[in-house]
Protein backbone atom coordinates (compact mmCIF):
# COMPACT_ATOMS: atom_id res chain seq x y z
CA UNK A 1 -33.22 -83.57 -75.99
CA UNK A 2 -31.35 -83.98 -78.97
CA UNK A 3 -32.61 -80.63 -80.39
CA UNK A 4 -31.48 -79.44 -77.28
CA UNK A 5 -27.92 -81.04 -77.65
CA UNK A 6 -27.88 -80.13 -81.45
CA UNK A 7 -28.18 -76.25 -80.34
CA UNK A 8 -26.23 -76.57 -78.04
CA UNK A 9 -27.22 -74.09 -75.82
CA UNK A 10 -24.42 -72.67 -73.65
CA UNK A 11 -24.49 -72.18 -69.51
CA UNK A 12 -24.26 -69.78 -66.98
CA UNK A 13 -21.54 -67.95 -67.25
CA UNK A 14 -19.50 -67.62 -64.15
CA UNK A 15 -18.23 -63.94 -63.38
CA UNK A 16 -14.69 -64.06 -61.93
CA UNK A 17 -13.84 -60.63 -60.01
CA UNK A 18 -10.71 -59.04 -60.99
CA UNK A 19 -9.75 -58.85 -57.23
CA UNK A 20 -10.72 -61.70 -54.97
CA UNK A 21 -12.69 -60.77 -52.20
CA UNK A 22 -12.26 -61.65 -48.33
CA UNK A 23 -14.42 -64.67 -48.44
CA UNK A 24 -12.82 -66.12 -51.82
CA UNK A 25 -9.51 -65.86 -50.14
CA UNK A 26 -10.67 -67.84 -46.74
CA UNK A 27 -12.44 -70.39 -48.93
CA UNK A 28 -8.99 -70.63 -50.92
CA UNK A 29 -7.27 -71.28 -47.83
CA UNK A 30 -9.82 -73.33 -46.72
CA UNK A 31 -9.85 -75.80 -49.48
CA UNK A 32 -5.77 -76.05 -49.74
CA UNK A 33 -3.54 -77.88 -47.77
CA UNK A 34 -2.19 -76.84 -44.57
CA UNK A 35 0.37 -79.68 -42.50
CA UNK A 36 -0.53 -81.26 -39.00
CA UNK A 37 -1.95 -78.68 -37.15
CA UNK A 38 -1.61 -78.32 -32.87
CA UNK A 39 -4.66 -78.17 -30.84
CA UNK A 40 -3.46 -74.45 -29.87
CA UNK A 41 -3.24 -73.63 -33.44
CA UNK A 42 -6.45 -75.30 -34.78
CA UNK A 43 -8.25 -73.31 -31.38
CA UNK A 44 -6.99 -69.85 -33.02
CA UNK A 45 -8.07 -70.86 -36.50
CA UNK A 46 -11.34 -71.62 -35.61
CA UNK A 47 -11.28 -68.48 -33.61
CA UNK A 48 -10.29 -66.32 -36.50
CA UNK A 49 -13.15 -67.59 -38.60
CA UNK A 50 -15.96 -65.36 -36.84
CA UNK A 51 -19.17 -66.07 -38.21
CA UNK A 52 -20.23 -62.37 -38.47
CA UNK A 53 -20.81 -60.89 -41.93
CA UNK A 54 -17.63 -58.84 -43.67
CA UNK A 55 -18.01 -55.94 -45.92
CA UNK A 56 -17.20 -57.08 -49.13
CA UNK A 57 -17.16 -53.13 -50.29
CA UNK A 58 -14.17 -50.64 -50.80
CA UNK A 59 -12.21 -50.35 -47.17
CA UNK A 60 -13.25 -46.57 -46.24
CA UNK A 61 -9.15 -46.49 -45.39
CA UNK A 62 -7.71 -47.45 -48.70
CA UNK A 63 -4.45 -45.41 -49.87
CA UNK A 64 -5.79 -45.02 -53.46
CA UNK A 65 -5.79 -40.82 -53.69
CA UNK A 66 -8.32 -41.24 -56.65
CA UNK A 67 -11.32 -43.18 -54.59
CA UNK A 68 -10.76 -40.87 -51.33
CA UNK A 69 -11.45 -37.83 -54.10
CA UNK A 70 -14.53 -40.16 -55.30
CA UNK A 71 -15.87 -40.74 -51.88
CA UNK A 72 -17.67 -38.21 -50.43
CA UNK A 73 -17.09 -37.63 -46.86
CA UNK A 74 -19.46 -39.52 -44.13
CA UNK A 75 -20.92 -37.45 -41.25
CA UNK A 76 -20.92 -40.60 -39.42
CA UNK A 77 -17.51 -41.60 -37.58
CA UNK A 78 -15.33 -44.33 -39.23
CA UNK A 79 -16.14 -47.45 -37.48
CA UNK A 80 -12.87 -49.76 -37.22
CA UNK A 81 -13.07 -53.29 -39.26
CA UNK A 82 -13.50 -55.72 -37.50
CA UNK A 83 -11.53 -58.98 -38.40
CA UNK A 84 -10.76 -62.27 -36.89
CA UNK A 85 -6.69 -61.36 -36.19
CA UNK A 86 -7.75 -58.32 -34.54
CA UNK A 87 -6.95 -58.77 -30.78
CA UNK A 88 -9.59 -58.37 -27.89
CA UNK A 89 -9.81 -55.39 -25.71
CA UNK A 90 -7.68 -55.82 -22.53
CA UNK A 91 -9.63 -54.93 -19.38
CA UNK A 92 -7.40 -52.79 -17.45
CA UNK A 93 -8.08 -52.53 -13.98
CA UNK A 94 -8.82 -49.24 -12.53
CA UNK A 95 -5.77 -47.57 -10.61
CA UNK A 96 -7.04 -46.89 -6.54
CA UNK A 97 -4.81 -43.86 -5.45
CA UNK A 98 -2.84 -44.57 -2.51
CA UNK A 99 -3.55 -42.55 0.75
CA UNK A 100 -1.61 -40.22 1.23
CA UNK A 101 -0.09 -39.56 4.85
CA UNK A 102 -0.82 -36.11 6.29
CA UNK A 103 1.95 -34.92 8.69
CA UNK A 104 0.25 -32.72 11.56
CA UNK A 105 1.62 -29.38 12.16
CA UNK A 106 1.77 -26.80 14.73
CA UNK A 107 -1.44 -25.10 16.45
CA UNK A 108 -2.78 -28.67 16.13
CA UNK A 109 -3.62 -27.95 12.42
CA UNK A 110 -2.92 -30.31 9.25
CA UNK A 111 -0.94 -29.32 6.73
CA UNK A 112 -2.79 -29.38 2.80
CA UNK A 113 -0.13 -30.86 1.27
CA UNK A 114 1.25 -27.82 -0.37
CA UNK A 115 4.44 -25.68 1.01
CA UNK A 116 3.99 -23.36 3.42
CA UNK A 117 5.41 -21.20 6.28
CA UNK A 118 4.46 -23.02 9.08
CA UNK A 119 5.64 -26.65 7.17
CA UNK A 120 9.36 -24.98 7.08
CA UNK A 121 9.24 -23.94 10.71
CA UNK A 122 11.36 -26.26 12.91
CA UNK A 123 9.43 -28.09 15.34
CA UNK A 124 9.39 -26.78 19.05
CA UNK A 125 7.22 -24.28 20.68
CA UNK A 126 7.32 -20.14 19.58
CA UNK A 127 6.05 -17.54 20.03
CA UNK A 128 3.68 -16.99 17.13
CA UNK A 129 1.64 -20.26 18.60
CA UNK A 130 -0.52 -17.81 20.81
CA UNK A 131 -1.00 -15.86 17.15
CA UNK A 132 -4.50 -17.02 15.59
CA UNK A 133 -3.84 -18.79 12.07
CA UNK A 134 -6.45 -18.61 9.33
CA UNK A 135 -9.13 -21.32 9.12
CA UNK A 136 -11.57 -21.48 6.63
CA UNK A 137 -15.60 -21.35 7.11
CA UNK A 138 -17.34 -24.12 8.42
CA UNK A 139 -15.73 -25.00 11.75
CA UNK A 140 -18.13 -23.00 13.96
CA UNK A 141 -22.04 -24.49 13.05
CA UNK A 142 -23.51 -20.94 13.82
CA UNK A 143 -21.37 -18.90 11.29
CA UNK A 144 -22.90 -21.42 8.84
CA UNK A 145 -26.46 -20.27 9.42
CA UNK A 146 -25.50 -16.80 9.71
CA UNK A 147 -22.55 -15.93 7.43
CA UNK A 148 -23.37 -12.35 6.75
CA UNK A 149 -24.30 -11.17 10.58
CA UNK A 150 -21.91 -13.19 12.62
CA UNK A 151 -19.13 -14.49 10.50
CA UNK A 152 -18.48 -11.11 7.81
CA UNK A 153 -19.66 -8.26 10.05
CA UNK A 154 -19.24 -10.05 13.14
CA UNK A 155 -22.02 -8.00 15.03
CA UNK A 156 -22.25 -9.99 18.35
CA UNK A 157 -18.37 -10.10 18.28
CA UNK A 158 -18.46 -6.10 17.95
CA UNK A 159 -21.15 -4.88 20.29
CA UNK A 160 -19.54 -6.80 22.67
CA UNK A 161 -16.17 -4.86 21.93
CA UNK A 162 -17.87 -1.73 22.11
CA UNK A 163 -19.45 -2.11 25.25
CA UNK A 164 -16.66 -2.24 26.71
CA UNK A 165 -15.87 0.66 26.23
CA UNK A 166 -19.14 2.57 27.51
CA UNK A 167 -18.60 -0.09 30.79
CA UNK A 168 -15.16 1.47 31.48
CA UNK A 169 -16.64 4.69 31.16
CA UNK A 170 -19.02 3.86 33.25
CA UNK A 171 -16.78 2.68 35.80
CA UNK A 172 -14.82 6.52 35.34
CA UNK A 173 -18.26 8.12 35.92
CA UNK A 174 -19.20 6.22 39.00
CA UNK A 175 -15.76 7.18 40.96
CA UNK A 176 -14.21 3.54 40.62
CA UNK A 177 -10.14 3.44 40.80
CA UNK A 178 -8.33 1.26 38.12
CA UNK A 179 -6.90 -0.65 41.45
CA UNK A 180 -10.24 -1.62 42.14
CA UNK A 181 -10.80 -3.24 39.09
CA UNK A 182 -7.87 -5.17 38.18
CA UNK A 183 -8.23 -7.66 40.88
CA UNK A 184 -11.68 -8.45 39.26
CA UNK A 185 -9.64 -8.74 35.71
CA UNK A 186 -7.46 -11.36 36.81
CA UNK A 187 -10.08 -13.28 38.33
CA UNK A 188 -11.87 -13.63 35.02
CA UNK A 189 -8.99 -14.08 33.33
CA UNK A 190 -7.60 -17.50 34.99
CA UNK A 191 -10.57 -20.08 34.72
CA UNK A 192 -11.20 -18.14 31.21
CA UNK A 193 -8.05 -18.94 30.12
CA UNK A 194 -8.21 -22.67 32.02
CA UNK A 195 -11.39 -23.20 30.17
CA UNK A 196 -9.76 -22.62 27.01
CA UNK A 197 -6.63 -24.99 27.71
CA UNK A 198 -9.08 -28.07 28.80
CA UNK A 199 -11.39 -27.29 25.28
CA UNK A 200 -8.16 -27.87 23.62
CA UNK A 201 -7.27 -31.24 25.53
CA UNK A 202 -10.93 -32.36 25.41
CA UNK A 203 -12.54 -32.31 21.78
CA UNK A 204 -16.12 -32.98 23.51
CA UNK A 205 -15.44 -30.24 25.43
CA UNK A 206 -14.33 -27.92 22.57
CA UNK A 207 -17.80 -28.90 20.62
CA UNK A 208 -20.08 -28.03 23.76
CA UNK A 209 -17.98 -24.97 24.18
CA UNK A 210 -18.38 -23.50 20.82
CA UNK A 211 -21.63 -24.65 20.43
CA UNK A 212 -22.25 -22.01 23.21
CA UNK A 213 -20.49 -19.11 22.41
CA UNK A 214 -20.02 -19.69 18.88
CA UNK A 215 -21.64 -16.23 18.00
CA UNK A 216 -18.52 -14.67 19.88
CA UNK A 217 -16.25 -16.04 18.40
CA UNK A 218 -13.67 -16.47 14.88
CA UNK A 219 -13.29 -19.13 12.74
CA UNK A 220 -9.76 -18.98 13.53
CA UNK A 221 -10.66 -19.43 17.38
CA UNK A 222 -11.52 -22.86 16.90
CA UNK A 223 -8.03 -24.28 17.03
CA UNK A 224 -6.54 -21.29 18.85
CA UNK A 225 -6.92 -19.22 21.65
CA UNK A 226 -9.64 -17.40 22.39
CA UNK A 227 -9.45 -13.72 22.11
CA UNK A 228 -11.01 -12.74 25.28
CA UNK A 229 -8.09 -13.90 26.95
CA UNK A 230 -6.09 -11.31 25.28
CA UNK A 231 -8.66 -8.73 25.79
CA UNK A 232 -8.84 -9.62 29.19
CA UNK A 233 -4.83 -9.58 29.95
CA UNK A 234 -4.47 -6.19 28.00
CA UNK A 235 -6.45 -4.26 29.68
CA UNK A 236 -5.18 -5.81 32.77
CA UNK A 237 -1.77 -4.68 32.13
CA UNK A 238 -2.96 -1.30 30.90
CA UNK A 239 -5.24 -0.07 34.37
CA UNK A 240 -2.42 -1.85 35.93
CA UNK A 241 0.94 -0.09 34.68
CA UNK A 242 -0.05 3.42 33.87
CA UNK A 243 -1.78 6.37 35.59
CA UNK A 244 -5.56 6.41 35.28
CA UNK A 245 -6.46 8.75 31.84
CA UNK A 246 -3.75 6.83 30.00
CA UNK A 247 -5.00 3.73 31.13
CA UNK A 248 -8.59 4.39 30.72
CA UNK A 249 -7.29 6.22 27.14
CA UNK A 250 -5.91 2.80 26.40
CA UNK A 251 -9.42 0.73 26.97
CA UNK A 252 -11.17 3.11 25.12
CA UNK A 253 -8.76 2.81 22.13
CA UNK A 254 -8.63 -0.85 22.26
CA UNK A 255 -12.56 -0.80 22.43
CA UNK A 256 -13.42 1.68 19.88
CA UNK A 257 -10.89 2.03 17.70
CA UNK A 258 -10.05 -1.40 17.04
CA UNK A 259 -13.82 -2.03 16.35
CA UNK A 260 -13.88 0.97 13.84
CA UNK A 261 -10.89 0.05 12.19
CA UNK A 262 -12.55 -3.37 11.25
CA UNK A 263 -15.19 -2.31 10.31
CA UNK A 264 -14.24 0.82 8.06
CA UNK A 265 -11.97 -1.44 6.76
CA UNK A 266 -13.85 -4.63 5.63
CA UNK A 267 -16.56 -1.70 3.74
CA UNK A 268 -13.73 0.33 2.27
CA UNK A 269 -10.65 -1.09 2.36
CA UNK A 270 -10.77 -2.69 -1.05
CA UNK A 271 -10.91 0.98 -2.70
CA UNK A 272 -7.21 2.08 -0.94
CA UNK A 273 -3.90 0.94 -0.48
CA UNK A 274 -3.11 -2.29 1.78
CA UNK A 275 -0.43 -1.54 4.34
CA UNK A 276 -0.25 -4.68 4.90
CA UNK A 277 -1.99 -8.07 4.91
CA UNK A 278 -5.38 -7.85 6.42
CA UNK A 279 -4.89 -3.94 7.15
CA UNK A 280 -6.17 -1.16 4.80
CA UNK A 281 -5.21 2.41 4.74
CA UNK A 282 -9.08 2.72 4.86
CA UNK A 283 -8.91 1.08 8.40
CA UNK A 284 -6.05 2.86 9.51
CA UNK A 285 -7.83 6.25 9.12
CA UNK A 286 -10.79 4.97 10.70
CA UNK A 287 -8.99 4.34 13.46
CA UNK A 288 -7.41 7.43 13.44
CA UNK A 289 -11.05 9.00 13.16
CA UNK A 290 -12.16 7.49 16.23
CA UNK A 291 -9.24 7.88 18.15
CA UNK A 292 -9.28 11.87 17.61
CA UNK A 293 -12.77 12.04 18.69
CA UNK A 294 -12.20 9.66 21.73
CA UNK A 295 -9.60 11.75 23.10
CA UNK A 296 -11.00 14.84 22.68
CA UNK A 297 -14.32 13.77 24.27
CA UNK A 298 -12.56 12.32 27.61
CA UNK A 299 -10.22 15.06 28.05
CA UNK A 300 -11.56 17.86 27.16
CA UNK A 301 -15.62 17.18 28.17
CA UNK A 302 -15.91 14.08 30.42
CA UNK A 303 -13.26 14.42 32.59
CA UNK A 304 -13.05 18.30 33.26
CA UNK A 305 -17.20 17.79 34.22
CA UNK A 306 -17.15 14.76 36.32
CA UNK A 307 -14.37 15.06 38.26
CA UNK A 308 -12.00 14.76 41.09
CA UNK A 309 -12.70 11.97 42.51
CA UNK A 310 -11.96 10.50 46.20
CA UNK A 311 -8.21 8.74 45.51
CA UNK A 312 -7.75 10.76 42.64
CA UNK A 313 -4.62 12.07 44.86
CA UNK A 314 -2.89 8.85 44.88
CA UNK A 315 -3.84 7.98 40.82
CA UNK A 316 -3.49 11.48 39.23
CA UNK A 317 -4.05 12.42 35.62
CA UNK A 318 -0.65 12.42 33.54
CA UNK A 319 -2.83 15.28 31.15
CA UNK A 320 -3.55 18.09 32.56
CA UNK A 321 -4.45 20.28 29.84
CA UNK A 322 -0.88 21.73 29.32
CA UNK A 323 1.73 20.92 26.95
CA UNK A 324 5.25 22.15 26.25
CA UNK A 325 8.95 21.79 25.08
CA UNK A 326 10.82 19.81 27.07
CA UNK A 327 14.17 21.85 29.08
CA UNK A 328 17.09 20.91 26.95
CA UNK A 329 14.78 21.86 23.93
CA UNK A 330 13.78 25.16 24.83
CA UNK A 331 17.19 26.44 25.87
CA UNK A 332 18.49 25.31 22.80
CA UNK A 333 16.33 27.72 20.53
CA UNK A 334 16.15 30.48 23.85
CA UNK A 335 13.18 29.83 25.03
CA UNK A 336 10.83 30.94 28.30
CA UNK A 337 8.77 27.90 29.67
CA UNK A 338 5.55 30.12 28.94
CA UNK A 339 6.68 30.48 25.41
CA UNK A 340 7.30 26.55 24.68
CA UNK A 341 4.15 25.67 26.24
CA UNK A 342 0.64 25.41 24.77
CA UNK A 343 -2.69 25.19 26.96
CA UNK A 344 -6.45 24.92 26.61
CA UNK A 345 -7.67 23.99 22.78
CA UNK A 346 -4.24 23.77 21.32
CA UNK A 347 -3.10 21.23 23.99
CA UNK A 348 -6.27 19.15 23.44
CA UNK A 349 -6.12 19.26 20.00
CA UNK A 350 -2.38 18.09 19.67
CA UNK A 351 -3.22 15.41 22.66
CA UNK A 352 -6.02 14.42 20.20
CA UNK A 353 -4.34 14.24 17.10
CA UNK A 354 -1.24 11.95 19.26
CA UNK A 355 -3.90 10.20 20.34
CA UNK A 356 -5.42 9.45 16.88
CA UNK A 357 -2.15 8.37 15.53
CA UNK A 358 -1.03 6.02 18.42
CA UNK A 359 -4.29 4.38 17.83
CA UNK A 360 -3.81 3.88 14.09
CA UNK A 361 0.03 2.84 14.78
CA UNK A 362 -0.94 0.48 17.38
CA UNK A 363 -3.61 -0.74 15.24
CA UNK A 364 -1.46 -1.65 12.25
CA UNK A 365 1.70 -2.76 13.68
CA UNK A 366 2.43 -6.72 13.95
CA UNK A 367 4.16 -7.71 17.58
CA UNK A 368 5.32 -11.51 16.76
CA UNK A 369 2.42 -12.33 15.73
CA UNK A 370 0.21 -11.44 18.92
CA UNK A 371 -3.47 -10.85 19.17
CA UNK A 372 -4.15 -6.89 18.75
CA UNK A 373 -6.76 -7.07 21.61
CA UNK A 374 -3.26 -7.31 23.56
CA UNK A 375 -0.88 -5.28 21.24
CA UNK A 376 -3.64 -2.16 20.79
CA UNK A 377 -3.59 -1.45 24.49
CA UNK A 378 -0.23 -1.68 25.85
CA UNK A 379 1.00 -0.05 22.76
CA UNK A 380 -1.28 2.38 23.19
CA UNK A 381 -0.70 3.23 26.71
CA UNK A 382 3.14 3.60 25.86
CA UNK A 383 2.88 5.86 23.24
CA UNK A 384 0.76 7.62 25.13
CA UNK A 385 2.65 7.81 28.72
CA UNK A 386 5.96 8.45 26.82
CA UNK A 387 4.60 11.72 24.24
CA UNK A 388 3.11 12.89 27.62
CA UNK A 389 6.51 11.95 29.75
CA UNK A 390 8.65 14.19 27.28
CA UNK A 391 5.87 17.20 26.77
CA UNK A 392 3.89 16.59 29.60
C-alpha cells in the first residue's frame, strides 16, 4: 500500500466534452435549484422528461454549411426529433358535408346542381313541357341489358315506325278512305294518352308500365310523354286536314323518312356538318333520299296501278300528274298555259324532288320544342298541299 501511495499512481481521467450534450444539460438542471414548484408545473416537468432514448449525435438539421457538405445525403426520409416540449398531435375530427337541398324542376326532373336552361326558366307551365328532355341511361331496366339493340339503334322502336308505313299502304291498297280511319286514331289515342297521365301520377304504375313496353320506348320517355301519343295525333291531323295522297304522302314521310334520317344519321353523322344539335347534314340527306324515292314510288307506280277507288270522288288526289306556272306568273313572262306546264316524268320528278326536301325541312326544323313524330307530318302535309295549291 505504501508502495502504492509512494508511486502514486494517478486515476481515471474524466473526459469533459467541449459541448455538453442533451442529457448533461437535464442532469444540470436537475441537480440545481428551481423555487416552489405548482402541481400543474411539476405534472409538465415530469412530462417533459420522457424516458425514451435521445440521439446524442449531430442534429441531421444543423445550420453549420461545413457538416451538411460532410454529410452525405440519406435515402431514408428525415425523421423529426422527438423531444419532451414538442406538443402532441391534435385529433381533428373529420368534417361530414352537409346535405345539400335539391330544388325540383320542371318535367318532374331534379336539377344537378349546376346552371342550366330549364333552372332560369320562370316557374309556370309552357309549352316546351310536352318536349322530351334528355335523361341519361339507366332509367329503363331493358336498355341496360341491351344497350346496343334497343337503346343505340333502337330496332324495336324502328320496325315499329316503319311498319307503319307499309300498314298505311296497306290500308291505300285495300280501298280504305282516310275518313274511315281517323275515327279509329282517336280512339287509340285517348286511353293512350290517359294511360300515360295516370303513369305519371302513379310511380307503381310508371314501373309496371315500362317494365312492359320498355323495348319501345326512350330514355327520355321515362319522365315525359310518350311518343306514340304524338305519332298517334299527327297522323290524325294529317288523314284528317288534307286530301288523301297528301295525307297518305305525309304518313309515309313521317314513317320512313324520319326512321332513315335517324338512322343515316347516328352511322354517319359524325363525318359531316351538324345543322344543329342532334341533327346531321348526314341525316338530312337521308331523309331527303328516302323522301325522293317515296314519292316517286306512290305517285308515279302505286297509285296510277291500283286505283280509283269507290269514294275516290268525294277525297280526290290534289296530284294529278301535271304541274305548271301559276296565272299571274305566266302572263307576266307571256306565257300559254301549255307552255308553263310540265306533265308525265318531269312533273313526277319535280313532285319528287319537293317531296324530298319537305321531308328533310320538316325533319330538321325545331317547332317549340315539339316531338317530330307530330312536327314531320303536319309540316309535311303543308308544304306539300301549299307547292301543289300554287302549281297544282
Amino acid at each position: 500500500m505504501s508502495s502504492a501511495a509512494a508511486n502514486g499512481v494517478p486515476a481515471t481521467p474524466r473526459v469533459i466534452s467541449p459541448s455538453p450534450t442533451p442529457s448533461e444539460s437535464r442532469e444540470r438542471l436537475q441537480d440545481g435549484y428551481f423555487g416552489p414548484l405548482t402541481r400543474s408545473a411539476k405534472k409538465k416537468r415530469d412530462a417533459a422528461a420522457s424516458p425514451a432514448p435521445i440521439d446524442e449525435e449531430i442534429d441531421e438539421g444543423s445550420d453549420s454549411s461545413v457538416e451538411r457538405r460532410a454529410r452525405s445525403r440519406s435515402r431514408s426520409p428525415l425523421k423529426k426529433r422527438i423531444t419532451g416540449l414538442t406538443p402532441a398531435k391534435a385529433v381533428v375530427a373529420p368534417l361530414v358535408p352537409k346535405p345539400v337541398e335539391i330544388p325540383a324542376m320542371l318535367n318532374g326532373l331534379t336539377s344537378n346542381g349546376h346552371l342550366s336552361p330549364a333552372s332560369a326558366n320562370s316557374p309556370g307551365w309552357s309549352w316546351r313541357d310536352f318536349s322530351r328532355s334528355p335523361s341519361p341511361l339507366g332509367l329503363i331496366p331493358i336498355h341496360r341489358h341491351w344497350r346496343s339493340f334497343i337503346h343505340r339503334h333502337e330496332v324495336p322502336r324502328k320496325v315499329l315506325h316503319v311498319s307503319i308505313g307499309f300498314f298505311t299502304l296497306w290500308f291505300y291498297v285495300s280501298g280504305l278512305q282516310t275518313d274511315a280511319i281517323t275515327p279509329y286514331l282517336m280512339a287509340g289515342l285517348i286511353p293512350i294518352a290517359t294511360t300515360d297521365y295516370l303513369r305519371h301520377t302513379y310511380p307503381a304504375l310508371n314501373r309496371i308500365y315500362v317494365r312492359v313496353l320498355g323495348a319501345l320506348m326512350r330514355e327520355t320517355e321515362y319522365d315525359g310523354w310518350n311518343g306514340v301519343i304524338f305519332y298517334l295525333l299527327g297522323v290524325w291531323i294529317v288523314l284528317w286536314s288534307f286530301p288523301k295522297d297528301v295525307g297518305v304522302m305525309g304518313v309515309l314521310l313521317l314513317s320512313w323518312c324520319d326512321t332513315a334520317a335517324s338512322t343515316v344519321g347516328r352511322a354517319y353523322g359524325r363525318y359531316t356538318p351538324r345543322i344543329r344539335r342532334g341533327k346531321s347534314l348526314a341525316g338530312s340527306l337521308g331523309a331527303f333520299a328516302v323522301g325522293i324515292i317515296t314519292a316517286a314510288y306512290f305517285w308515279g307506280y302505286l297509285a296510277p296501278r291500283t286505283g280509283p277507288f269507290p269514294g275516290d270522288s268525294e277525297w280526290p288526289f290534289m296530284f294529278t300528274g301535271t304541274l305548271s306556272l301559276p296565272e299571274p306568273a305566266r302572263n307576266l313572262v307571256g306565257l300559254t298555259h301549255a307552255q308553263g306546264s310540265v306533265g308525265g316524268n318531269y312533273a313526277l320528278g319535280i313532285m319528287s324532288l319537293w317531296t324530298g326536301f319537305i321531308a328533310s325541312a320538316s325533319e330538321v326544323v325545331d317547332v317549340f320544342g315539339w316531338d317530330d313524330n307530330l312536327t314531320i307530318p303536319v309540316l309535311s302535309g303543308f308544304g306539300i298541299w301549299g307547292f301543289l295549291k300554287v302549281f297544282g
